[in-house]
C-alpha atoms as a PDB file:
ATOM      1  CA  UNK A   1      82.206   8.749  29.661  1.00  0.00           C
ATOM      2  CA  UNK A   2      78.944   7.116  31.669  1.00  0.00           C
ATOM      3  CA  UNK A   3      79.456   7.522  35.172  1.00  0.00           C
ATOM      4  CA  UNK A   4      77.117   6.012  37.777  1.00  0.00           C
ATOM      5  CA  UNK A   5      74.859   9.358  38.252  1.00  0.00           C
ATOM      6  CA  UNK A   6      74.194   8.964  34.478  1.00  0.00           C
ATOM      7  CA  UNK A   7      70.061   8.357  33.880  1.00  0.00           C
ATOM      8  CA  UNK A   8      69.834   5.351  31.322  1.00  0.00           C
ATOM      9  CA  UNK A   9      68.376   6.251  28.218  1.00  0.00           C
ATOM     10  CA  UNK A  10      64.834   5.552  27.755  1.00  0.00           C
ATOM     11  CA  UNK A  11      65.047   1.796  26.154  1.00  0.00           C
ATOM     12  CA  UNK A  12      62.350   1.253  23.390  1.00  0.00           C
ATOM     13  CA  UNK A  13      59.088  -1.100  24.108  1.00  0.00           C
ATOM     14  CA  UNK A  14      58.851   1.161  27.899  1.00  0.00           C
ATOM     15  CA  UNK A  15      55.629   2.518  28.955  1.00  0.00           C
ATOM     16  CA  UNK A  16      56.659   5.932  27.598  1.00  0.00           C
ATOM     17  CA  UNK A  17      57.297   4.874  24.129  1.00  0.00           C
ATOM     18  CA  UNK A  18      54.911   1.631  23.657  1.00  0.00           C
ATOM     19  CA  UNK A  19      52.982   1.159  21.071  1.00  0.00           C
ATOM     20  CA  UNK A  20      49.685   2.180  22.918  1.00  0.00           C
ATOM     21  CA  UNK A  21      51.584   5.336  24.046  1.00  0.00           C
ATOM     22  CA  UNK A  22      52.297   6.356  20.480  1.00  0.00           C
ATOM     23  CA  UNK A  23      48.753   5.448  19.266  1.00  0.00           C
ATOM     24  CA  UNK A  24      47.115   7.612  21.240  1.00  0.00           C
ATOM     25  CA  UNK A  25      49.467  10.608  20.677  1.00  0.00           C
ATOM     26  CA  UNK A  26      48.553  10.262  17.287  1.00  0.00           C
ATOM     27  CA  UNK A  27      44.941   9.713  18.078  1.00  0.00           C
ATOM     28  CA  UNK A  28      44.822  12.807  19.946  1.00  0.00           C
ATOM     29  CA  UNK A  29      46.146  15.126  17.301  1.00  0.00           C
ATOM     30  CA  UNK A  30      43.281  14.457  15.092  1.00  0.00           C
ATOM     31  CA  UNK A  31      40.604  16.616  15.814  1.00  0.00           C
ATOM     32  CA  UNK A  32      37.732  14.548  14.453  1.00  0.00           C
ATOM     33  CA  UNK A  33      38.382  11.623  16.205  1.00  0.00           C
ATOM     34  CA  UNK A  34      38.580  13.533  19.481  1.00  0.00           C
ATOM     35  CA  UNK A  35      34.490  14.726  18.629  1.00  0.00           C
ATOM     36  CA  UNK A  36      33.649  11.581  17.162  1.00  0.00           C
ATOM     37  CA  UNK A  37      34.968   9.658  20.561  1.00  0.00           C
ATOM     38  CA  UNK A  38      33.124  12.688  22.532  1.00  0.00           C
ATOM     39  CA  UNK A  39      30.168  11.693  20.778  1.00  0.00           C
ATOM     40  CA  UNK A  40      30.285   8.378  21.136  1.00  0.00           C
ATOM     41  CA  UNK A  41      31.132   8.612  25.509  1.00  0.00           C
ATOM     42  CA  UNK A  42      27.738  11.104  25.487  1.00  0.00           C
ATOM     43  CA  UNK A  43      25.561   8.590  23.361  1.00  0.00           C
ATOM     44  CA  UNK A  44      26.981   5.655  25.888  1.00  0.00           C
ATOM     45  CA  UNK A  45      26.401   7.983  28.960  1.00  0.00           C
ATOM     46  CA  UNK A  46      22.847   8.760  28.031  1.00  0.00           C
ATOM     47  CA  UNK A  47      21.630   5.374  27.181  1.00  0.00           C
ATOM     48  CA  UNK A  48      23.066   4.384  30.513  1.00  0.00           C
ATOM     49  CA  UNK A  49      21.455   7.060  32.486  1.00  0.00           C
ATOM     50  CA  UNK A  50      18.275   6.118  30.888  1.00  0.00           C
ATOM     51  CA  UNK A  51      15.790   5.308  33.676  1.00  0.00           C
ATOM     52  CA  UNK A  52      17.825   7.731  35.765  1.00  0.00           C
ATOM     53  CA  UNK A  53      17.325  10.610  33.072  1.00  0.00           C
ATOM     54  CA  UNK A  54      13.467   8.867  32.609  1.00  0.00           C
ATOM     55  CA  UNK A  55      12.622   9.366  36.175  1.00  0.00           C
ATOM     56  CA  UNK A  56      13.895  12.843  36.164  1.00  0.00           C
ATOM     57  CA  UNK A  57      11.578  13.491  33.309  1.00  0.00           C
ATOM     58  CA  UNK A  58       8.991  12.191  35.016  1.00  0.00           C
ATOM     59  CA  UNK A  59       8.410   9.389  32.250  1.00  0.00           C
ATOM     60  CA  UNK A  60       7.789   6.008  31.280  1.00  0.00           C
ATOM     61  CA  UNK A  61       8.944   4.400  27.932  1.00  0.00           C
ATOM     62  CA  UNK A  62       5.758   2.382  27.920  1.00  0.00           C
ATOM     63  CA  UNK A  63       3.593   4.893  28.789  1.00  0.00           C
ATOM     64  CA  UNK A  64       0.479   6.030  26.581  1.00  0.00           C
ATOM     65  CA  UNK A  65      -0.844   9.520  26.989  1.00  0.00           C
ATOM     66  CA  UNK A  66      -4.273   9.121  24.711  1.00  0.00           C
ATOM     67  CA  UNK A  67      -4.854  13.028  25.746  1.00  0.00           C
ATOM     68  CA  UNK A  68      -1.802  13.917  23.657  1.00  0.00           C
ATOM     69  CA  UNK A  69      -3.212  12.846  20.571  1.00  0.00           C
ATOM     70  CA  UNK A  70      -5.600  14.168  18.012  1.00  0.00           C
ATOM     71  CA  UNK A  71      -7.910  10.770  17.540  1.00  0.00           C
ATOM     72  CA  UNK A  72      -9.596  12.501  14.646  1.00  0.00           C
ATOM     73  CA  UNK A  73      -6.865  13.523  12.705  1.00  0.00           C
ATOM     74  CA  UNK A  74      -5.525   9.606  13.179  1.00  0.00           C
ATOM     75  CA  UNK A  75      -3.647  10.054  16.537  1.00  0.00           C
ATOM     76  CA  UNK A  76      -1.189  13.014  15.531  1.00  0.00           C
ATOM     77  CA  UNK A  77       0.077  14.568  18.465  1.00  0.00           C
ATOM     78  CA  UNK A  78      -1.321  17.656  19.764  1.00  0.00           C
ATOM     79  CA  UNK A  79       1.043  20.906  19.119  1.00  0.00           C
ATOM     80  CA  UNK A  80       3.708  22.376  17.449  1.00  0.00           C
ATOM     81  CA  UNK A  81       7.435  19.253  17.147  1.00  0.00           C
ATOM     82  CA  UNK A  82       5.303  16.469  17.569  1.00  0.00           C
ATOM     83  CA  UNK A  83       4.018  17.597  20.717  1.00  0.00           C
ATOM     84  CA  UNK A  84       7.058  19.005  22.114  1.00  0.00           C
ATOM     85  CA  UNK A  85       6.325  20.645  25.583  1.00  0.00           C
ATOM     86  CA  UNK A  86       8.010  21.133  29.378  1.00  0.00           C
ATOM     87  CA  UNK A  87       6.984  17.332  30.296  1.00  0.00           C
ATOM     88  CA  UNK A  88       7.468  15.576  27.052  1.00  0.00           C
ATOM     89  CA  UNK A  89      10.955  17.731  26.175  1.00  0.00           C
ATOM     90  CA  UNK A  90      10.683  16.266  22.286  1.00  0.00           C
ATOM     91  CA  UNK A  91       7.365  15.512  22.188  1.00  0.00           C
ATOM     92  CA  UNK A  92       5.535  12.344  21.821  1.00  0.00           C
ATOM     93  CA  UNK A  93       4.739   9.410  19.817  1.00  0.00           C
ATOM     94  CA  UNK A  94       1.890   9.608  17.105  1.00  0.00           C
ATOM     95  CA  UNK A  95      -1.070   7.383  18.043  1.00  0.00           C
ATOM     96  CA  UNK A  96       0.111   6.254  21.356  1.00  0.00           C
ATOM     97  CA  UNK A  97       1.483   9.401  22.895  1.00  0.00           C
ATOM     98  CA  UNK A  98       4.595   7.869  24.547  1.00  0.00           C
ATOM     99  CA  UNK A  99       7.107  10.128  25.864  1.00  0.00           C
ATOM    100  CA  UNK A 100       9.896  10.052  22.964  1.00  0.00           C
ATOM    101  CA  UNK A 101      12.681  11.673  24.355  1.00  0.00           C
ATOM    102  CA  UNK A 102      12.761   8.592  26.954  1.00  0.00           C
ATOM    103  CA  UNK A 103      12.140   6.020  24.232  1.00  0.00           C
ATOM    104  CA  UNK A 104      14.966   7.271  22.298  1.00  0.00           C
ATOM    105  CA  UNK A 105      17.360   6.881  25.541  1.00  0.00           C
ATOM    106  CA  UNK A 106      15.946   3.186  25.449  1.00  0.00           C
ATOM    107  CA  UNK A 107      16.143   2.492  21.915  1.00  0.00           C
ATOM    108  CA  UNK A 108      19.862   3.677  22.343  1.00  0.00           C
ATOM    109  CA  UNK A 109      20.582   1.115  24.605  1.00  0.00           C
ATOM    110  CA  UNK A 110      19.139  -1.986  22.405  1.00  0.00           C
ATOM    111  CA  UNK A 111      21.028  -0.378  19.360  1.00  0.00           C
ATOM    112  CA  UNK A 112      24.524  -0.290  21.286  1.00  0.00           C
ATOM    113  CA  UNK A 113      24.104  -3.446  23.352  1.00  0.00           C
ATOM    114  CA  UNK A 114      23.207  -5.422  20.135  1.00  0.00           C
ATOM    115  CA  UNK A 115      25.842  -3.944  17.923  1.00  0.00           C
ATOM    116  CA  UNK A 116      28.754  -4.154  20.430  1.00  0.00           C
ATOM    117  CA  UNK A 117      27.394  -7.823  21.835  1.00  0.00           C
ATOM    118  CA  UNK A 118      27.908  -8.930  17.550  1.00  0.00           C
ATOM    119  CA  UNK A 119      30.979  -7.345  17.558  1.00  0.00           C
ATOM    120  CA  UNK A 120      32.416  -9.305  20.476  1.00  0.00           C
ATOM    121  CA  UNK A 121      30.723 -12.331  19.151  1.00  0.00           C
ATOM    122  CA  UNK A 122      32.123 -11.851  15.820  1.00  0.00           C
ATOM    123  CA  UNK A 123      35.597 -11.039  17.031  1.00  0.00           C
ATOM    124  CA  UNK A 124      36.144 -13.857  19.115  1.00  0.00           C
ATOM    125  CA  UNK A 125      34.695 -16.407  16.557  1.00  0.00           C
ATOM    126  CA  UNK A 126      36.909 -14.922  13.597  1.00  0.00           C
ATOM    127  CA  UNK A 127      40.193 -14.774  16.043  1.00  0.00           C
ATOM    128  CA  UNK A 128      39.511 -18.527  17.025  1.00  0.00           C
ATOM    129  CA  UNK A 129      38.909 -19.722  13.358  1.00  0.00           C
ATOM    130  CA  UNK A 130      41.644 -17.446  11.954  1.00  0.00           C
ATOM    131  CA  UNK A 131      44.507 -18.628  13.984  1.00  0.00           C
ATOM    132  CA  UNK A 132      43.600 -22.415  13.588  1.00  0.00           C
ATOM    133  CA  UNK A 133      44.029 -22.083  10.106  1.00  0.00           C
ATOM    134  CA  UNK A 134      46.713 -20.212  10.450  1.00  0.00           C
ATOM    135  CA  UNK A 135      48.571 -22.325  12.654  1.00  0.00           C
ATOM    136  CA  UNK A 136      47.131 -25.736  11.987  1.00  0.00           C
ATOM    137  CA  UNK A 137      48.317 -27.896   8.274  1.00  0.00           C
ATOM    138  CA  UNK A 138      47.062 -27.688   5.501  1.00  0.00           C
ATOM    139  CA  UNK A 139      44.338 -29.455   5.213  1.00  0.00           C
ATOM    140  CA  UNK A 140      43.414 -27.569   8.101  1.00  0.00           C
ATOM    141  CA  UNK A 141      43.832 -24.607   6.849  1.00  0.00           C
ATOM    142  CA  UNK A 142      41.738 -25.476   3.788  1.00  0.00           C
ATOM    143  CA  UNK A 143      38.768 -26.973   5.608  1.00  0.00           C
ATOM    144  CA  UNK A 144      38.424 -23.923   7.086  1.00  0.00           C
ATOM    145  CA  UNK A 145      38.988 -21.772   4.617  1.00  0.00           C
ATOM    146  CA  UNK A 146      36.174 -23.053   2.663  1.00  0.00           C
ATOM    147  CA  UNK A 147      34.051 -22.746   5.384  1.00  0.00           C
ATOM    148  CA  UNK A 148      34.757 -19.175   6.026  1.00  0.00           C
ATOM    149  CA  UNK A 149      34.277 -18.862   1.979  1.00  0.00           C
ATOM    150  CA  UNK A 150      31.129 -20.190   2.478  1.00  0.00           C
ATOM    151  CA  UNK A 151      29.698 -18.143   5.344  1.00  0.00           C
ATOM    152  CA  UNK A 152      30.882 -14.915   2.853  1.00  0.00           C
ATOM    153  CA  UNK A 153      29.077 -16.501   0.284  1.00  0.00           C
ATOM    154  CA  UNK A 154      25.519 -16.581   2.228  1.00  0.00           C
ATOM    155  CA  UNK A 155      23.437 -13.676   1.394  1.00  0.00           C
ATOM    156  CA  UNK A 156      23.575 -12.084   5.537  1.00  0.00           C
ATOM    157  CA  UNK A 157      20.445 -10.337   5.461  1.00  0.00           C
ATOM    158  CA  UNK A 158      18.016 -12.875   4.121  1.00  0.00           C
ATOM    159  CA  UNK A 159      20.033 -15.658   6.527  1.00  0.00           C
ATOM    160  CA  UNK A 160      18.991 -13.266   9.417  1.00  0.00           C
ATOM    161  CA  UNK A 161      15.671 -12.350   8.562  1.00  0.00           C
ATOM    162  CA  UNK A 162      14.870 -16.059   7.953  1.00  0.00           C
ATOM    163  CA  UNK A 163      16.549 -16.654  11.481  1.00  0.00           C
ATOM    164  CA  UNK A 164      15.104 -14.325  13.644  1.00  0.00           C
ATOM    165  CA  UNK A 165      11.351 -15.079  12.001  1.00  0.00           C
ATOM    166  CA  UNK A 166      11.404 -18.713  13.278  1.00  0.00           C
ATOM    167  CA  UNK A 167      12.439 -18.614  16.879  1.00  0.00           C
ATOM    168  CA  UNK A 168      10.121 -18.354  19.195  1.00  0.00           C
ATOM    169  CA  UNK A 169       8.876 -14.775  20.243  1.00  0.00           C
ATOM    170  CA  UNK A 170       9.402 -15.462  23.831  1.00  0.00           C
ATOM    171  CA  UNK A 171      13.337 -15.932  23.335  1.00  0.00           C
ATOM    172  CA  UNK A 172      14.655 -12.082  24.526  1.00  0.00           C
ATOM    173  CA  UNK A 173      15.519 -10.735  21.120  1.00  0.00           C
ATOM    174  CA  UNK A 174      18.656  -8.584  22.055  1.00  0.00           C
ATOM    175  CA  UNK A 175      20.593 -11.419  22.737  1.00  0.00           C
ATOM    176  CA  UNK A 176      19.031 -13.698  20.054  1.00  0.00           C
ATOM    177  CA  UNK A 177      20.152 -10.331  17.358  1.00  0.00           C
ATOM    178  CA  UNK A 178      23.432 -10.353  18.761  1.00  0.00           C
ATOM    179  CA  UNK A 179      24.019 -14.030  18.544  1.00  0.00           C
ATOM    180  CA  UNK A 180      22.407 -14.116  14.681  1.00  0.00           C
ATOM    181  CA  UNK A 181      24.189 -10.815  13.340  1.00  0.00           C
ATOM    182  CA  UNK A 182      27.472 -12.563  15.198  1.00  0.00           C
ATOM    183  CA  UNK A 183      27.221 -16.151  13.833  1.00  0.00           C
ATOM    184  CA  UNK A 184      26.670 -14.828  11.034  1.00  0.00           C
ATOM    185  CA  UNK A 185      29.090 -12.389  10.464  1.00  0.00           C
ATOM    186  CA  UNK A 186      32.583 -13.808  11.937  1.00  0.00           C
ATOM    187  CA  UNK A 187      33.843 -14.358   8.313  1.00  0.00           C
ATOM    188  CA  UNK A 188      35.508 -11.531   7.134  1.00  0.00           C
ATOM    189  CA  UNK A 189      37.532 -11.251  11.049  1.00  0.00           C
ATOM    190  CA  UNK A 190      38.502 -14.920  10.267  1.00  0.00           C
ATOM    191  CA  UNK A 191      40.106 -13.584   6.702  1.00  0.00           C
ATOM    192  CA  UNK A 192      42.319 -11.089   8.468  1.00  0.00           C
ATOM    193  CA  UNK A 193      43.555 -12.889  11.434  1.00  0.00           C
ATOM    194  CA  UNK A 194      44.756 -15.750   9.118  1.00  0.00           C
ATOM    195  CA  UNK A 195      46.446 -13.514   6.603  1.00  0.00           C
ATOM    196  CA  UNK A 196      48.375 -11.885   9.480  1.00  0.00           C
ATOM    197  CA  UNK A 197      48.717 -14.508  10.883  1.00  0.00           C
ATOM    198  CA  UNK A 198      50.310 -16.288   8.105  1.00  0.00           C
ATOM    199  CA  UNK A 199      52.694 -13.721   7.901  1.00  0.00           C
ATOM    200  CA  UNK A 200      54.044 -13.378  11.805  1.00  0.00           C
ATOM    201  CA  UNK A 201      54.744 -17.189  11.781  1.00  0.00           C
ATOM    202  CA  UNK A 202      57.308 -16.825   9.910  1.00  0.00           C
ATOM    203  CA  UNK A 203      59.354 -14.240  11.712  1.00  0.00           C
ATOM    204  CA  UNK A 204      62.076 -14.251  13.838  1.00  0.00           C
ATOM    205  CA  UNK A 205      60.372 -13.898  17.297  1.00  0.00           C
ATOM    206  CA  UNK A 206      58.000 -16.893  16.871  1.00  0.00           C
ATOM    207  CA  UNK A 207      60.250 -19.211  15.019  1.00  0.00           C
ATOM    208  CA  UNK A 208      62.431 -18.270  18.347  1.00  0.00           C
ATOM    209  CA  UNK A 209      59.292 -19.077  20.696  1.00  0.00           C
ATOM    210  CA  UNK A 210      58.993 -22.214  18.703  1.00  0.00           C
ATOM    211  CA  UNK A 211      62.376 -22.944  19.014  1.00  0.00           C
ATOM    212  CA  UNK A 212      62.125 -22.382  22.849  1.00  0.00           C
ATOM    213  CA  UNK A 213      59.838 -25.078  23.038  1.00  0.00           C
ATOM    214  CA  UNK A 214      56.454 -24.091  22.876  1.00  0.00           C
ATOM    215  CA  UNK A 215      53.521 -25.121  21.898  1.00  0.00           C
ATOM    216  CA  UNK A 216      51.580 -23.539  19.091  1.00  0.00           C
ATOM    217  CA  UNK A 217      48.785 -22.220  21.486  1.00  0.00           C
ATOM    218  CA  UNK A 218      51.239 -20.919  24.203  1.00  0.00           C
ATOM    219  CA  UNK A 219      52.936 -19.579  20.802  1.00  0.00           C
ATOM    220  CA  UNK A 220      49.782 -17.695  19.388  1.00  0.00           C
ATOM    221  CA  UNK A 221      49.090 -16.174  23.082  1.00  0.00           C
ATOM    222  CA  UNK A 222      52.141 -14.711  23.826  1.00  0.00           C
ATOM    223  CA  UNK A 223      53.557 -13.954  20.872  1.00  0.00           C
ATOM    224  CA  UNK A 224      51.146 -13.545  18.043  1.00  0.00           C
ATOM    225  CA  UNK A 225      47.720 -11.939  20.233  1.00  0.00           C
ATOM    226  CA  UNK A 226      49.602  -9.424  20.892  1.00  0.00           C
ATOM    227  CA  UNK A 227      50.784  -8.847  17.028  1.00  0.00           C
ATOM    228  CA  UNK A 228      46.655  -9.272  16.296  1.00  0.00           C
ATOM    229  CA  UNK A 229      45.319  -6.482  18.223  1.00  0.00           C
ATOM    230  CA  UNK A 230      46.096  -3.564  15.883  1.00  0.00           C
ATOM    231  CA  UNK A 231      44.120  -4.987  13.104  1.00  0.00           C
ATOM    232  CA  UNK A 232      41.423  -6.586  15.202  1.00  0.00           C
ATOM    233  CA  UNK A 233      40.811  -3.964  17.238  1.00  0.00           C
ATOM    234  CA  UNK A 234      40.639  -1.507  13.909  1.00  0.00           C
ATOM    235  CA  UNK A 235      38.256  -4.149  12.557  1.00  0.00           C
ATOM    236  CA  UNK A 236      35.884  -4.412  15.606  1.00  0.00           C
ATOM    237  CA  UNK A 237      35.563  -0.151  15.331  1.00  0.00           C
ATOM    238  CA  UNK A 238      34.666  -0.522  11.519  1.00  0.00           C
ATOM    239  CA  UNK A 239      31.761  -3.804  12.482  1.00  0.00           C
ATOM    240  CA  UNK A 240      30.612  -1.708  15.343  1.00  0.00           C
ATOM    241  CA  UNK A 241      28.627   0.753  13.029  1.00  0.00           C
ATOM    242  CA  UNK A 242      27.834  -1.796  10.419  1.00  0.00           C
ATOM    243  CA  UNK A 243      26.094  -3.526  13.022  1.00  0.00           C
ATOM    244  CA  UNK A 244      24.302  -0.994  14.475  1.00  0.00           C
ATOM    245  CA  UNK A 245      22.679  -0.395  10.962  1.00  0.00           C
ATOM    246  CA  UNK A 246      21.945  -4.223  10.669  1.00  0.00           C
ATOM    247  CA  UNK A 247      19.883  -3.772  13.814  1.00  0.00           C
ATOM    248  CA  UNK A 248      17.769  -1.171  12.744  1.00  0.00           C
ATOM    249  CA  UNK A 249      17.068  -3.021   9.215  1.00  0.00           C
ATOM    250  CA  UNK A 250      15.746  -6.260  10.635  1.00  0.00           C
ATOM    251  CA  UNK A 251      14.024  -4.058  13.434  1.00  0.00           C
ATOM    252  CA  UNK A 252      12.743  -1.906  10.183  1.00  0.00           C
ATOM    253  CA  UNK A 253      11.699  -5.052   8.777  1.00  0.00           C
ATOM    254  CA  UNK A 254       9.714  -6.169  12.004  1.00  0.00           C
ATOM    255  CA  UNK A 255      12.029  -9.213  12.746  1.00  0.00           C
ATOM    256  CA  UNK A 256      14.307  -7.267  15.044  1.00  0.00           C
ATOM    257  CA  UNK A 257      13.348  -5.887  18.833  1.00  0.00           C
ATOM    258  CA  UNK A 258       9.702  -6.705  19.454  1.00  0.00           C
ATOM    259  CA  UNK A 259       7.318  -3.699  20.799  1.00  0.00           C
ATOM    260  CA  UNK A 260       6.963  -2.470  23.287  1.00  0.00           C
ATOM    261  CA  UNK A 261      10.647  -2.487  23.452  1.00  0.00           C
ATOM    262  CA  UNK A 262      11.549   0.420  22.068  1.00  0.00           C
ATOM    263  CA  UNK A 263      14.333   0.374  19.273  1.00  0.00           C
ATOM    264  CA  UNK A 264      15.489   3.353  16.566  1.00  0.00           C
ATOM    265  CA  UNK A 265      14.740   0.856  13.546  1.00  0.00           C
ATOM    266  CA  UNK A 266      11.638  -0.195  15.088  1.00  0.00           C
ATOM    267  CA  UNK A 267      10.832   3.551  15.790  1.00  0.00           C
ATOM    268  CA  UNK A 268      11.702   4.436  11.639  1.00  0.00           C
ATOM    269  CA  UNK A 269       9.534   1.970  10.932  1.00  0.00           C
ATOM    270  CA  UNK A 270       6.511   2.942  12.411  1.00  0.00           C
ATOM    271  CA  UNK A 271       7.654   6.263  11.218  1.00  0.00           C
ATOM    272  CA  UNK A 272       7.392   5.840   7.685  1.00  0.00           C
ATOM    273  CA  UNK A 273       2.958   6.241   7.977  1.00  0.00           C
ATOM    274  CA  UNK A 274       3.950   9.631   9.979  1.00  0.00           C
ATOM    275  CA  UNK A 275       7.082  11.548   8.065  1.00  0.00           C
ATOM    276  CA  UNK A 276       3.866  14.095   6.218  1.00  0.00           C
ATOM    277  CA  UNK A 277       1.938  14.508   9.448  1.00  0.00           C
ATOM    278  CA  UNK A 278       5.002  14.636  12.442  1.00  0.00           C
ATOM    279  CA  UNK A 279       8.219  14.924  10.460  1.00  0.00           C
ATOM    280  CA  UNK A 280      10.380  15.238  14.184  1.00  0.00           C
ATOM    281  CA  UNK A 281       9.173  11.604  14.781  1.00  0.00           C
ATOM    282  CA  UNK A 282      11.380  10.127  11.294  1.00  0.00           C
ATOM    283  CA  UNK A 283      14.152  12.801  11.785  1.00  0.00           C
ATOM    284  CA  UNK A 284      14.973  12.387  15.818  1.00  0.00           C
ATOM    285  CA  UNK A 285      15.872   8.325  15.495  1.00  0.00           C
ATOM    286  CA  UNK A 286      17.157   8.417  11.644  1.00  0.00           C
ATOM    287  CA  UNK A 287      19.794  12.034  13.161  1.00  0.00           C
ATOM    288  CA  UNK A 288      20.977   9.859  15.726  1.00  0.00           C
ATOM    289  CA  UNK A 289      21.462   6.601  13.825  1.00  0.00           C
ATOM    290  CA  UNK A 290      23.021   8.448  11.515  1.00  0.00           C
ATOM    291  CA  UNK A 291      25.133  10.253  13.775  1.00  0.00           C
ATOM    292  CA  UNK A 292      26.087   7.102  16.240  1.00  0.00           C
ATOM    293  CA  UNK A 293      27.137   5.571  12.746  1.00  0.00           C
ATOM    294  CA  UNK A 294      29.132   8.764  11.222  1.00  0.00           C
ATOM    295  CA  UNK A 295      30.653   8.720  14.984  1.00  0.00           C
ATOM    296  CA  UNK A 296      31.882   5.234  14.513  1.00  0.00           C
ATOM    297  CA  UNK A 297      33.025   4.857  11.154  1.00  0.00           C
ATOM    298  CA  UNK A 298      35.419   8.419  11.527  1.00  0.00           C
ATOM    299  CA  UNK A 299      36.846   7.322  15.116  1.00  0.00           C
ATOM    300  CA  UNK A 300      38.030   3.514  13.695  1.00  0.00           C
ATOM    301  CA  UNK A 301      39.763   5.187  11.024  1.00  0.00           C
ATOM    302  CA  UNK A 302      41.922   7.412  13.152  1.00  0.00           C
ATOM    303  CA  UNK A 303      41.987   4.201  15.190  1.00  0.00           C
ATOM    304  CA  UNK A 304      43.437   2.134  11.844  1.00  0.00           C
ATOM    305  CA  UNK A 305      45.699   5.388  11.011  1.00  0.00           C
ATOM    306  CA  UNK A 306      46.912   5.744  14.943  1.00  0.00           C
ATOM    307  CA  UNK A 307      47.821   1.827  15.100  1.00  0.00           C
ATOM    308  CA  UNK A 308      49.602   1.894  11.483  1.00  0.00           C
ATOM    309  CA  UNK A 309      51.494   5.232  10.741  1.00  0.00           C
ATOM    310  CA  UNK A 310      52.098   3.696   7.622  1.00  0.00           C
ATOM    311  CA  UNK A 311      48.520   4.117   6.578  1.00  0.00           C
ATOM    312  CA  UNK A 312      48.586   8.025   7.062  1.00  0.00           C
ATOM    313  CA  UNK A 313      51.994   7.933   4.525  1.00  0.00           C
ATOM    314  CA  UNK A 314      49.952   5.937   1.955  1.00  0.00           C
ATOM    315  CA  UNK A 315      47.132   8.362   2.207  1.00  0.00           C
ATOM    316  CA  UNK A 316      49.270  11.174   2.065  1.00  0.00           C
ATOM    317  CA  UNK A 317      50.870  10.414  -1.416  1.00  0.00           C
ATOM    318  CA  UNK A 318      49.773  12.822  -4.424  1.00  0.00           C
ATOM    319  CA  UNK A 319      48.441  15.446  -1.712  1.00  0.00           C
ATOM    320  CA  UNK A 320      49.607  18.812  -2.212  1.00  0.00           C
ATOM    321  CA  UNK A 321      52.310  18.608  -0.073  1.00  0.00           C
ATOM    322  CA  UNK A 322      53.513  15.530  -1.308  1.00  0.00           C
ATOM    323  CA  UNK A 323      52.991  17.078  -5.219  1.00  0.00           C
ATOM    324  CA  UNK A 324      55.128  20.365  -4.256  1.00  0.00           C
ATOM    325  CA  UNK A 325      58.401  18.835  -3.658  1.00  0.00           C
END
């Protein structure tokens, strides 16, 4: 029998047991995501401390030191590490002799900025196309489904090369790479927001919204946003990375960040002359691509796992455990 000093019973949907709640009590029982996110927060840290860490070091990213370098062996640095010493704490660059601990903290910041700035670009562009043809009729839904066939269609990196060659060098590149790699990749966001889309219209709570008098827009933001963000957000942690590597490729290919901003595609590429003669110039920007990326890719998968517990019982079938039973 309930008297009136009874507590209530916790009632499902409360800040204790919401969805974002339960997420990140999975998220935090899986180890690798934990370092992975660690990872990431130090990367972000660092590239945000740059000129604070840069002035500490007593550096300049644009700095030459011509003493550094061996002229008649072709400007390798002086020493043992590329030149690794007390002022220049992993040496310097061949043939210039610019600090490279401080251009790496630089070329962090162009490499995140651009890949996160796509992401957000891509995002919002695939949400806005995805629920119109969602939501809209059907010849709505087919305009724009051929138009998102036909921006999956377009070969990306040839489209972006060919973009980023013909504007003007004077436009700041950052934002013109985020606005290329984002225009140009909104496609497959626009796929997944209209499928799931498709499939919340025709439940209970927005037919009820509907019902109640509202307006397809006042329908999408309350009810179906909401609905969205599991998949969206697990698809903006899986473009993050891809990006990331699409900036250092058209950097690599010269049509990225423009010296003497430094960036770590721009940094490989002038790398590739030097990998026989200063090996720690190649390996310190291609490490740390490769572990921003490997960071990345294993945190949106707990992310995807944490959001859909159903994805952990899929992956789970003919384990061991499973098997034993």
């Amino acid at each position: 029998m309930t008297t009136p000093t009874d507590t209530p019973a916790p009632v499902a949907g409360t800040p204790a047991t919401g969805p974002a709640r339960q997420a990140w009590r999975r998220l935090r029982t899986r180890p690798a995501a934990l370092a992975s996110a660690a990872v990431l927060l130090l990367l972000v840290a660092l590239a945000l401390a740059a000129p604070l860490l840069a002035a500490l070091a007593g550096q300049d990213p644009n700095t030459y030191h011509d003493d550094l370098v061996d002229s008649a062996r072709g400007g390798v640095p002086y020493g043992a590490f590329g030149g690794a010493s007390t002022d220049h704490w992993l040496g310097v660059e061949p043939g210039t002799g610019r600090d490279l601990f401080v251009r790496l903290l630089y070329g962090a910041r162009i490499s995140l900025l651009v890949a996160v700035g796509a992401t957000v670009v891509q995002v919002l562009l695939g949400l806005l196309v995805g629920l119109a043809a969602g939501l809209g009729n059907r010849w709505i839904d087919a305009t724009l489904g051929r138009i998102t066939d036909v921006f999956l269609a377009l070969p990306f990196l040839v489209l972006a090369i060919a973009l980023t060659a013909v504007v003007p060098r004077d436009f700041p590149r950052p934002l013109l790479l985020i606005l290329v790699i984002g225009l140009l990749g909104w496609a497959g966001t626009s796929r997944i927001v209209r499928a799931q889309t498709l499939t919340l219209k025709g439940l209970d709570f927005v037919a009820a919204s509907r019902l109640a008098g509202s307006g397809r827009w006042r329908t999408a933001r309350r009810e179906l946003l909401p609905s969205l963000a599991a998949p969206v957000i697990t698809y903006a942690a899986i473009l993050v990375p891809t990006n990331i590597v699409v900036e250092a490729s058209l950097s690599f290919l010269g049509v990225g960040v423009t010296p003497p901003t430094p960036s770590w595609g721009q940094m490989l590429s002038t790398a590739q002359t030097w990998f026989r003669a200063d090996p720690a110039y190649v390996l310190l920007p291609a490490g740390l691509l490769f572990t921003t990326v490997l960071a990345f890719t294993v945190l949106g998968d707990a992310v995807r796992t944490a959001l859909d517990p159903r994805e952990a019982g899929r992956l789970g079938v003919g384990t061991r455990k499973e098997t034993s039973r």
